[in-house]
Structures are given as structure tokens and as C-alpha cells.
PDB file of N, CA and C in Angstrom:
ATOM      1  N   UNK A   1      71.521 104.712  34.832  1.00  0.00           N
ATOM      2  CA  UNK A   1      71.076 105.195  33.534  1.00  0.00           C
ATOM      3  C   UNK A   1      72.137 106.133  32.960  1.00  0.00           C
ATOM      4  N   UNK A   2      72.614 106.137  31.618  1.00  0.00           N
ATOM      5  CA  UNK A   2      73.442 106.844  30.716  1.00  0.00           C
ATOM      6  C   UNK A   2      72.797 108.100  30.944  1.00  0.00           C
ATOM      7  N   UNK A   3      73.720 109.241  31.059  1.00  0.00           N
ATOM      8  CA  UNK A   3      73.236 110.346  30.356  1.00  0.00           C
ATOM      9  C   UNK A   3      74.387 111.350  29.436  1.00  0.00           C
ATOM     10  N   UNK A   4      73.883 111.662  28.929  1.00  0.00           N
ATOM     11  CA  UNK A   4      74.052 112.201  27.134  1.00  0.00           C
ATOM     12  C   UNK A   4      73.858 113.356  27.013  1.00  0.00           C
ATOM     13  N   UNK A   5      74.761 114.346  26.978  1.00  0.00           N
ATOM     14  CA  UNK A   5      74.070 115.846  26.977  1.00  0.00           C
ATOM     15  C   UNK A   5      73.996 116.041  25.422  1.00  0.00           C
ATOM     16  N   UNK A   6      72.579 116.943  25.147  1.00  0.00           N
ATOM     17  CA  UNK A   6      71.498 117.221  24.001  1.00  0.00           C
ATOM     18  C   UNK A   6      71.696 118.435  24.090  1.00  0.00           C
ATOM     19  N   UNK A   7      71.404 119.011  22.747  1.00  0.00           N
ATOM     20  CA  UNK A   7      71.147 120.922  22.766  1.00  0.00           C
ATOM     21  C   UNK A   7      69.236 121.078  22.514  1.00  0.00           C
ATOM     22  N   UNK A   8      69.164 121.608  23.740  1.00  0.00           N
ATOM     23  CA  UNK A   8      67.810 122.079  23.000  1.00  0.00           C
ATOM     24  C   UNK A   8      67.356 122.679  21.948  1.00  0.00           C
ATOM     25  N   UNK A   9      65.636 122.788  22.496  1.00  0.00           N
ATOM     26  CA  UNK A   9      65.165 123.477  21.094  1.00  0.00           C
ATOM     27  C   UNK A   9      65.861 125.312  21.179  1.00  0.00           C
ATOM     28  N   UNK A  10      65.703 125.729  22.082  1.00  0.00           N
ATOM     29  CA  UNK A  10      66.350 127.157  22.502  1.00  0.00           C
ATOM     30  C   UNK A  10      67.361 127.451  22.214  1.00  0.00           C
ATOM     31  N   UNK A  11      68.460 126.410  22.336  1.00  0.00           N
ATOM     32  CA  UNK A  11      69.840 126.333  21.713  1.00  0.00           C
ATOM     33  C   UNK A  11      70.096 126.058  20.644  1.00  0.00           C
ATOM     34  N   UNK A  12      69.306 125.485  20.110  1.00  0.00           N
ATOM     35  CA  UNK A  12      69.395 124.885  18.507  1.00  0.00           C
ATOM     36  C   UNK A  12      69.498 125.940  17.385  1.00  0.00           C
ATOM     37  N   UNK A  13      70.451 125.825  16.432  1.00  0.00           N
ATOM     38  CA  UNK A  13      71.261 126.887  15.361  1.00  0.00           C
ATOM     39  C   UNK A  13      71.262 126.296  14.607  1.00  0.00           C
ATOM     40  N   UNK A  14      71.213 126.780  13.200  1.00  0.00           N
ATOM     41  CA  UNK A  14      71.415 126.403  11.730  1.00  0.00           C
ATOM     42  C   UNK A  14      70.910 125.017  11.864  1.00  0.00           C
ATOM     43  N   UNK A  15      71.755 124.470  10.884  1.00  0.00           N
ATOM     44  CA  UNK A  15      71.189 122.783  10.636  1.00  0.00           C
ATOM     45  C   UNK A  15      70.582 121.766  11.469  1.00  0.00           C
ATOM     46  N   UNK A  16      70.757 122.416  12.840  1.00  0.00           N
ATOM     47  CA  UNK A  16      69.967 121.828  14.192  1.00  0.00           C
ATOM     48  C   UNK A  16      69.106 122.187  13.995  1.00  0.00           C
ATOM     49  N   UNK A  17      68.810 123.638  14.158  1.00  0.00           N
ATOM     50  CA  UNK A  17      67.404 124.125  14.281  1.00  0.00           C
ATOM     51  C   UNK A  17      66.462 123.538  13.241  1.00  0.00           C
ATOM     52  N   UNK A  18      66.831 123.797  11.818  1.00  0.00           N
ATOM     53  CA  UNK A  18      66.088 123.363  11.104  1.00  0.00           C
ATOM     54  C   UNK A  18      65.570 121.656  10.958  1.00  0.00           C
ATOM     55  N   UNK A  19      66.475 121.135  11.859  1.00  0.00           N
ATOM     56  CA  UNK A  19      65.567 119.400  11.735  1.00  0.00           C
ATOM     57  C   UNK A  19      65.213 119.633  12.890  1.00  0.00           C
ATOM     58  N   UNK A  20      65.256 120.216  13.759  1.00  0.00           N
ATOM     59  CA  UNK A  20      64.392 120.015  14.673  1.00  0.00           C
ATOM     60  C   UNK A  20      62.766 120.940  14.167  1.00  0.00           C
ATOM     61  N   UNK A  21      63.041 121.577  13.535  1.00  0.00           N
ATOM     62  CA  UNK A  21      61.600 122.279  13.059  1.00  0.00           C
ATOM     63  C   UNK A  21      61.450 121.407  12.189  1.00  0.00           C
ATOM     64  N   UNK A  22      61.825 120.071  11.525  1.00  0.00           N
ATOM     65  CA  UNK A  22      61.187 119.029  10.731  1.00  0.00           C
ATOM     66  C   UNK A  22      60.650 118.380  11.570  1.00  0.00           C
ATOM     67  N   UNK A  23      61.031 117.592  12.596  1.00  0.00           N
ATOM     68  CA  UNK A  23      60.411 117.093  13.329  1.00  0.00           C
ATOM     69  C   UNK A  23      59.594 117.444  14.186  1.00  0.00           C
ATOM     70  N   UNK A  24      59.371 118.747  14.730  1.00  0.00           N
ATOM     71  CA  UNK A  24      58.271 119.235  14.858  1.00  0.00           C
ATOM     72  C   UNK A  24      56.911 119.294  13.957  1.00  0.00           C
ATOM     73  N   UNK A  25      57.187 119.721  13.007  1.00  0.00           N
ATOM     74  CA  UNK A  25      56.303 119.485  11.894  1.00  0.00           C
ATOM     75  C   UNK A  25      56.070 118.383  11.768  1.00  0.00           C
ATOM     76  N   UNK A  26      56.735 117.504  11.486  1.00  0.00           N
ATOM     77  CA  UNK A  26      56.522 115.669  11.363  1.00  0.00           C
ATOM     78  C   UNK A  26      55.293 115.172  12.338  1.00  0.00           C
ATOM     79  N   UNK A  27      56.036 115.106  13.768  1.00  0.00           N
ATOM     80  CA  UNK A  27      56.000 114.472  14.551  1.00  0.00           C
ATOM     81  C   UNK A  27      54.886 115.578  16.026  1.00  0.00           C
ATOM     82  N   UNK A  28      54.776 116.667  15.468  1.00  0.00           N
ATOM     83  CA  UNK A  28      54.323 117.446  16.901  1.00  0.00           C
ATOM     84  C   UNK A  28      55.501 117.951  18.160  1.00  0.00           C
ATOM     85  N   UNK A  29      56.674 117.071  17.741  1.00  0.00           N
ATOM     86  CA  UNK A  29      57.517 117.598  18.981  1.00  0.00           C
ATOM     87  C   UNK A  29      59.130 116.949  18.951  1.00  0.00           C
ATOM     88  N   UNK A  30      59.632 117.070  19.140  1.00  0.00           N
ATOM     89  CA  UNK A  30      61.257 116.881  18.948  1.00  0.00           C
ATOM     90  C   UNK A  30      61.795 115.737  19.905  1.00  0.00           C
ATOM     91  N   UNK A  31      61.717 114.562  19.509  1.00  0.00           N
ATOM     92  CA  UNK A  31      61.436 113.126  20.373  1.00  0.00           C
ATOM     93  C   UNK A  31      62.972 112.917  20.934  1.00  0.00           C
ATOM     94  N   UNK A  32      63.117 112.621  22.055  1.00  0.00           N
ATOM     95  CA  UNK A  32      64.832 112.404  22.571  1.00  0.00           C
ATOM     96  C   UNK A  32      65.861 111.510  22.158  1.00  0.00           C
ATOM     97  N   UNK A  33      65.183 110.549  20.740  1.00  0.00           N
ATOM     98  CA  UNK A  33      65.724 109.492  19.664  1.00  0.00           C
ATOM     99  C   UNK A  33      65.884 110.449  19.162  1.00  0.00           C
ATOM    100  N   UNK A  34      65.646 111.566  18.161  1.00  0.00           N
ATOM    101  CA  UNK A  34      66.104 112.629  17.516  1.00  0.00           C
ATOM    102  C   UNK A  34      67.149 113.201  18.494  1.00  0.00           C
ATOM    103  N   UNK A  35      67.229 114.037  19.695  1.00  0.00           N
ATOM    104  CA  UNK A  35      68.091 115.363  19.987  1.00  0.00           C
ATOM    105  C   UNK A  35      69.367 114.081  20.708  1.00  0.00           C
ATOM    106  N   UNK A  36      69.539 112.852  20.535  1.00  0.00           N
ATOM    107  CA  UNK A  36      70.639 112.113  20.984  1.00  0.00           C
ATOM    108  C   UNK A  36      71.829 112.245  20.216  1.00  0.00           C
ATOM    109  N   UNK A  37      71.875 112.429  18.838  1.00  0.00           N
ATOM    110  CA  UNK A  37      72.552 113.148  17.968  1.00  0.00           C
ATOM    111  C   UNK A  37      72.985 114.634  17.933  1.00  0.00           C
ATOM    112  N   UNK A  38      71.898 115.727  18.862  1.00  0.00           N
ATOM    113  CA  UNK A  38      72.238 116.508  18.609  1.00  0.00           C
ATOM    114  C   UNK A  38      73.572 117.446  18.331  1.00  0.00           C
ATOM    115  N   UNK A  39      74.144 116.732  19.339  1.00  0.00           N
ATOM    116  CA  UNK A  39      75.918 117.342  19.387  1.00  0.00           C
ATOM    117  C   UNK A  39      76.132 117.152  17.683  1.00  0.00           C
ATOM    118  N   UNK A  40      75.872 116.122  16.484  1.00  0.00           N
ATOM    119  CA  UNK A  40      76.296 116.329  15.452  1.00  0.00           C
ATOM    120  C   UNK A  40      75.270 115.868  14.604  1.00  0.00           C
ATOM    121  N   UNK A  41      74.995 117.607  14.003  1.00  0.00           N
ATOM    122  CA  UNK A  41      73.800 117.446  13.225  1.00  0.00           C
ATOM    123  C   UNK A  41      74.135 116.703  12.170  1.00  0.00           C
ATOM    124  N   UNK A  42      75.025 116.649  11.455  1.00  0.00           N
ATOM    125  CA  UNK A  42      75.592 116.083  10.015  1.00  0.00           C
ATOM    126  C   UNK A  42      75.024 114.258  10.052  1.00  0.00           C
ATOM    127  N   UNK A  43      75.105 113.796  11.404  1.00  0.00           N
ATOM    128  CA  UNK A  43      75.331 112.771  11.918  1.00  0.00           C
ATOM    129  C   UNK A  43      73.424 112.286  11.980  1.00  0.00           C
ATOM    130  N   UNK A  44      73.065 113.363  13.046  1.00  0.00           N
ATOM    131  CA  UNK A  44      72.088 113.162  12.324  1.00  0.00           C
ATOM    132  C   UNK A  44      71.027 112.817  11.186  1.00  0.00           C
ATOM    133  N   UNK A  45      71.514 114.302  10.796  1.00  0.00           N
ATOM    134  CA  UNK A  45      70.791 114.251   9.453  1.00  0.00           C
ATOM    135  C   UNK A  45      70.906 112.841   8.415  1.00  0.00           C
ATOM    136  N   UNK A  46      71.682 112.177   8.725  1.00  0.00           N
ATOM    137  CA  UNK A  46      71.999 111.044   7.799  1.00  0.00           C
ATOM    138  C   UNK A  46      71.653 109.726   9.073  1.00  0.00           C
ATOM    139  N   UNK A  47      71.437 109.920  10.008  1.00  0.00           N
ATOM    140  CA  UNK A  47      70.624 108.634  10.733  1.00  0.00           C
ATOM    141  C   UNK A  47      68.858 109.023  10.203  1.00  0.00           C
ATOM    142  N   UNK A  48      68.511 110.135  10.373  1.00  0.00           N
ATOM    143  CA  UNK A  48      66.654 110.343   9.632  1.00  0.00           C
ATOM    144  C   UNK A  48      67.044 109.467   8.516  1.00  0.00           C
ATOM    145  N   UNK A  49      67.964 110.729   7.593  1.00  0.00           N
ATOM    146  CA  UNK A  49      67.629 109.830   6.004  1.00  0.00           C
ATOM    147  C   UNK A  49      67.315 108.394   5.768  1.00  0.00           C
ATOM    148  N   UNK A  50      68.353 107.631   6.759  1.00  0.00           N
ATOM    149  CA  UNK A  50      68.427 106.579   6.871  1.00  0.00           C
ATOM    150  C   UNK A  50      66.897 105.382   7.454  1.00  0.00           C
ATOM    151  N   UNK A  51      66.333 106.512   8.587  1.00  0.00           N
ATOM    152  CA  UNK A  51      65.228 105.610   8.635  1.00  0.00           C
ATOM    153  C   UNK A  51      64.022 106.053   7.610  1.00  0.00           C
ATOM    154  N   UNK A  52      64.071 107.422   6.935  1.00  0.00           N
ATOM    155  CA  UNK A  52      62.933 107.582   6.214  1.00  0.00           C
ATOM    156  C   UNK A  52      63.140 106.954   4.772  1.00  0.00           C
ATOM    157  N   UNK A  53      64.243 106.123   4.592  1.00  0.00           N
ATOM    158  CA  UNK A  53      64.749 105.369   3.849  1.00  0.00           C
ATOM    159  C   UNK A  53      63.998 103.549   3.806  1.00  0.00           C
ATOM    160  N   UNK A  54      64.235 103.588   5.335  1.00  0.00           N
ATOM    161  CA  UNK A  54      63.951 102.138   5.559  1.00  0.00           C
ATOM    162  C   UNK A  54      62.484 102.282   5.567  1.00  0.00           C
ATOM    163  N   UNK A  55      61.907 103.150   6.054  1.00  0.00           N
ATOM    164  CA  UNK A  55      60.495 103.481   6.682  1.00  0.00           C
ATOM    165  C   UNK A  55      59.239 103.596   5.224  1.00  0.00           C
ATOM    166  N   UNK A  56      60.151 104.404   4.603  1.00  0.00           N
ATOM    167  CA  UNK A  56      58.927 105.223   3.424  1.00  0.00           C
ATOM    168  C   UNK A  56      59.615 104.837   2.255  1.00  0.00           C
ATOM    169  N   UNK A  57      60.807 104.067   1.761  1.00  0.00           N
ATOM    170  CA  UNK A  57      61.557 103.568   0.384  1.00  0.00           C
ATOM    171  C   UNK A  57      61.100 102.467   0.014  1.00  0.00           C
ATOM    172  N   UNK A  58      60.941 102.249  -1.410  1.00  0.00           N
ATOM    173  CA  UNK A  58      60.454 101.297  -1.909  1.00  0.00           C
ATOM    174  C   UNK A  58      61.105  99.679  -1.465  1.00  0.00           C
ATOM    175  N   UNK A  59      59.964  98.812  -1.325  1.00  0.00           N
ATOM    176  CA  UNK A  59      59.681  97.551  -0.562  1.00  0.00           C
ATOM    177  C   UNK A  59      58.361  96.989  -0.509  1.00  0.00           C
ATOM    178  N   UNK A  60      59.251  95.787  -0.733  1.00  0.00           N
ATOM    179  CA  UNK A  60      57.904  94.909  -0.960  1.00  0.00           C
ATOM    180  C   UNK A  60      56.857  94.427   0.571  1.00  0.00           C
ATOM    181  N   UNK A  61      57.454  95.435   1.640  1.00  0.00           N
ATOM    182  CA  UNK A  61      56.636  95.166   2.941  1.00  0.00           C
ATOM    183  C   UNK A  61      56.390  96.238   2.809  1.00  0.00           C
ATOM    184  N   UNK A  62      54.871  96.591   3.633  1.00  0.00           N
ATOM    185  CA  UNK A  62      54.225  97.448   3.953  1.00  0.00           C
ATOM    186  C   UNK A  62      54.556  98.365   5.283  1.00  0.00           C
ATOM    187  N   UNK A  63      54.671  99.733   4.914  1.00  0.00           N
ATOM    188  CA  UNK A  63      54.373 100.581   6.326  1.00  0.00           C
ATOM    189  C   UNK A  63      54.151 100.188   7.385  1.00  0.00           C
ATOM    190  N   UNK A  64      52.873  99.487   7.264  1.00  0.00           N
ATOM    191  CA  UNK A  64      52.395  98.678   8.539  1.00  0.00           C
ATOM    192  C   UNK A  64      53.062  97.551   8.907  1.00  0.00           C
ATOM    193  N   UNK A  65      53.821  96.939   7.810  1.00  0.00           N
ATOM    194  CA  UNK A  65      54.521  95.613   8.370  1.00  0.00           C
ATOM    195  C   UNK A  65      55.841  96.004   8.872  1.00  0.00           C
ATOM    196  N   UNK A  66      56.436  97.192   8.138  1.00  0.00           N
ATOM    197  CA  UNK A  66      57.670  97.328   8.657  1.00  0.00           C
ATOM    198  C   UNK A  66      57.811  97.956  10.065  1.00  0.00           C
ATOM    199  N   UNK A  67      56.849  98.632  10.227  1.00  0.00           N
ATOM    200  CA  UNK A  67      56.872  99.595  11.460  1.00  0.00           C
ATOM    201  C   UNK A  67      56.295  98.439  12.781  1.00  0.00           C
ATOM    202  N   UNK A  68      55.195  97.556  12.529  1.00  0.00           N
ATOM    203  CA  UNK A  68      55.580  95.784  12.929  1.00  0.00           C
ATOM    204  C   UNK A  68      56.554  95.369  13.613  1.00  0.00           C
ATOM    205  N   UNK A  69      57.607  95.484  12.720  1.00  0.00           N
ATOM    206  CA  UNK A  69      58.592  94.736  13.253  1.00  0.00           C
ATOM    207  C   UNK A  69      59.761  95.749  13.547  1.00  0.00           C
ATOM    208  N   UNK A  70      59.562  96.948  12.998  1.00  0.00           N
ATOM    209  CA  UNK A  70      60.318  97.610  14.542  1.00  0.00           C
ATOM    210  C   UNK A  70      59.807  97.986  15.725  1.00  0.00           C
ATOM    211  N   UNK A  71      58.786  97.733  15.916  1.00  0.00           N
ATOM    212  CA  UNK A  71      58.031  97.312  16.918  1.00  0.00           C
ATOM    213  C   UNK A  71      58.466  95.844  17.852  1.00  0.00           C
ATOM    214  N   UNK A  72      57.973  94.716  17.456  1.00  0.00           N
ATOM    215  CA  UNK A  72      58.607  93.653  17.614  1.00  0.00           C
ATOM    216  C   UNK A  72      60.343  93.390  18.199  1.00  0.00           C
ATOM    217  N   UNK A  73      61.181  94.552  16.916  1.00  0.00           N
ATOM    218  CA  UNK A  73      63.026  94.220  17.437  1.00  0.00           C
ATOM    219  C   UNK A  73      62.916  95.175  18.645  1.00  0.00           C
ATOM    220  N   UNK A  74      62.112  96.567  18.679  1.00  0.00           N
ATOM    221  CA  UNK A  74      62.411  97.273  20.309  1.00  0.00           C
ATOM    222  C   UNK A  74      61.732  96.245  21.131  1.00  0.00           C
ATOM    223  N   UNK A  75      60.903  95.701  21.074  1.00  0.00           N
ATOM    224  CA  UNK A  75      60.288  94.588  22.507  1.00  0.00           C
ATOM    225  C   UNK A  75      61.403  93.586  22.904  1.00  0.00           C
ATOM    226  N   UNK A  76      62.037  93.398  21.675  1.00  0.00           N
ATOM    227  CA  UNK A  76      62.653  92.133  22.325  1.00  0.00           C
ATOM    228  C   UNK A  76      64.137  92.486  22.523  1.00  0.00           C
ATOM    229  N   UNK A  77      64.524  93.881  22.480  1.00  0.00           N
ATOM    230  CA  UNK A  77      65.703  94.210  22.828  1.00  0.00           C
ATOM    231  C   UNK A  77      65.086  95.454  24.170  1.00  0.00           C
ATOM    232  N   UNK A  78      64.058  95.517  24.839  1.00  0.00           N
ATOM    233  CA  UNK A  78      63.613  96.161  25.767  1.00  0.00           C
ATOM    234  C   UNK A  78      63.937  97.430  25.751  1.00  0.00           C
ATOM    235  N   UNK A  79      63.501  98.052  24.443  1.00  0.00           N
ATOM    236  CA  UNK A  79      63.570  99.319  24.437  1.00  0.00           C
ATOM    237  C   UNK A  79      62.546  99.919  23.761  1.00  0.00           C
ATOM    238  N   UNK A  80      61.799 101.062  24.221  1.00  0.00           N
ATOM    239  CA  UNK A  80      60.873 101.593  24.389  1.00  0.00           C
ATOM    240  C   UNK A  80      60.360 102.962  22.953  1.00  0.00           C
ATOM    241  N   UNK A  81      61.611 102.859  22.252  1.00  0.00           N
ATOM    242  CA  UNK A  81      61.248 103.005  21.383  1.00  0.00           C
ATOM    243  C   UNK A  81      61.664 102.355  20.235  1.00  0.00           C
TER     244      UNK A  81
END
């Protein structure tokens, strides 16, 4: 298994800290698909945009259908999220 060193929530400063207190708020807790970026928040911040883009931007599929089938592409690429 890869491993990837992350900054925690304890360590987390400026523009870290603050998406990680989005996703807390969001989500209840700071998911390890979020802090995999952490080394570069900038980097981050523009992979979220990107899915709250795909996720919540106008389209003619539904929430439920899209989130479906990222459902569906993690099964069939065996990944768990």
C-alpha cells in the first residue's frame, strides 16, 4: 500500500485550515480524499471546485444520477471511494 504524508487537522494553517473547516462543516469530518492534497492547498482547493462543479453545476442529470455513476466508475475501478 502507497503511503502519502498529509498535514493534519492540528497542523493545518491558513488556506488548509480553512477547507478543512469546510469540510468539516460539509461533511462532519475531514475525509482522507480531501487531506491527500494536503501538502498543496492551492491544488486542492481547485480539485473541490472541480467536483462541486461536476457534483452541484448545472446538468441535465440529476444529483442522484450523477453521484450513481460515481458510484458505479469507483466499483469498477475498485476503489472505495
Amino acid at each position: 500500500m502507497a503511503w502519502i504524508r498529509t498535514i493534519s487537522d492540528e497542523e493545518a494553517t491558513g488556506d488548509l485550515a480553512k477547507i478543512y473547516e469546510e469540510a468539516r462543516r460539509r461533511a462532519g469530518r475531514v475525509y482522507n480524499i480531501v487531506r491527500i492534497s494536503s501538502l498543496r492547498p492551492a491544488v486542492l482547493e481547485k480539485s473541490l471546485d472541480l467536483y462541486q462543479t461536476l457534483m452541484l453545476g448545472p446538468s441535465s442529470l440529476s444529483r442522484t444520477d450523477r453521484e450513481m455513476l460515481a458510484t458505479a466508475v469507483s466499483t469498477m475501478n475498485h476503489c472505495h471511494y
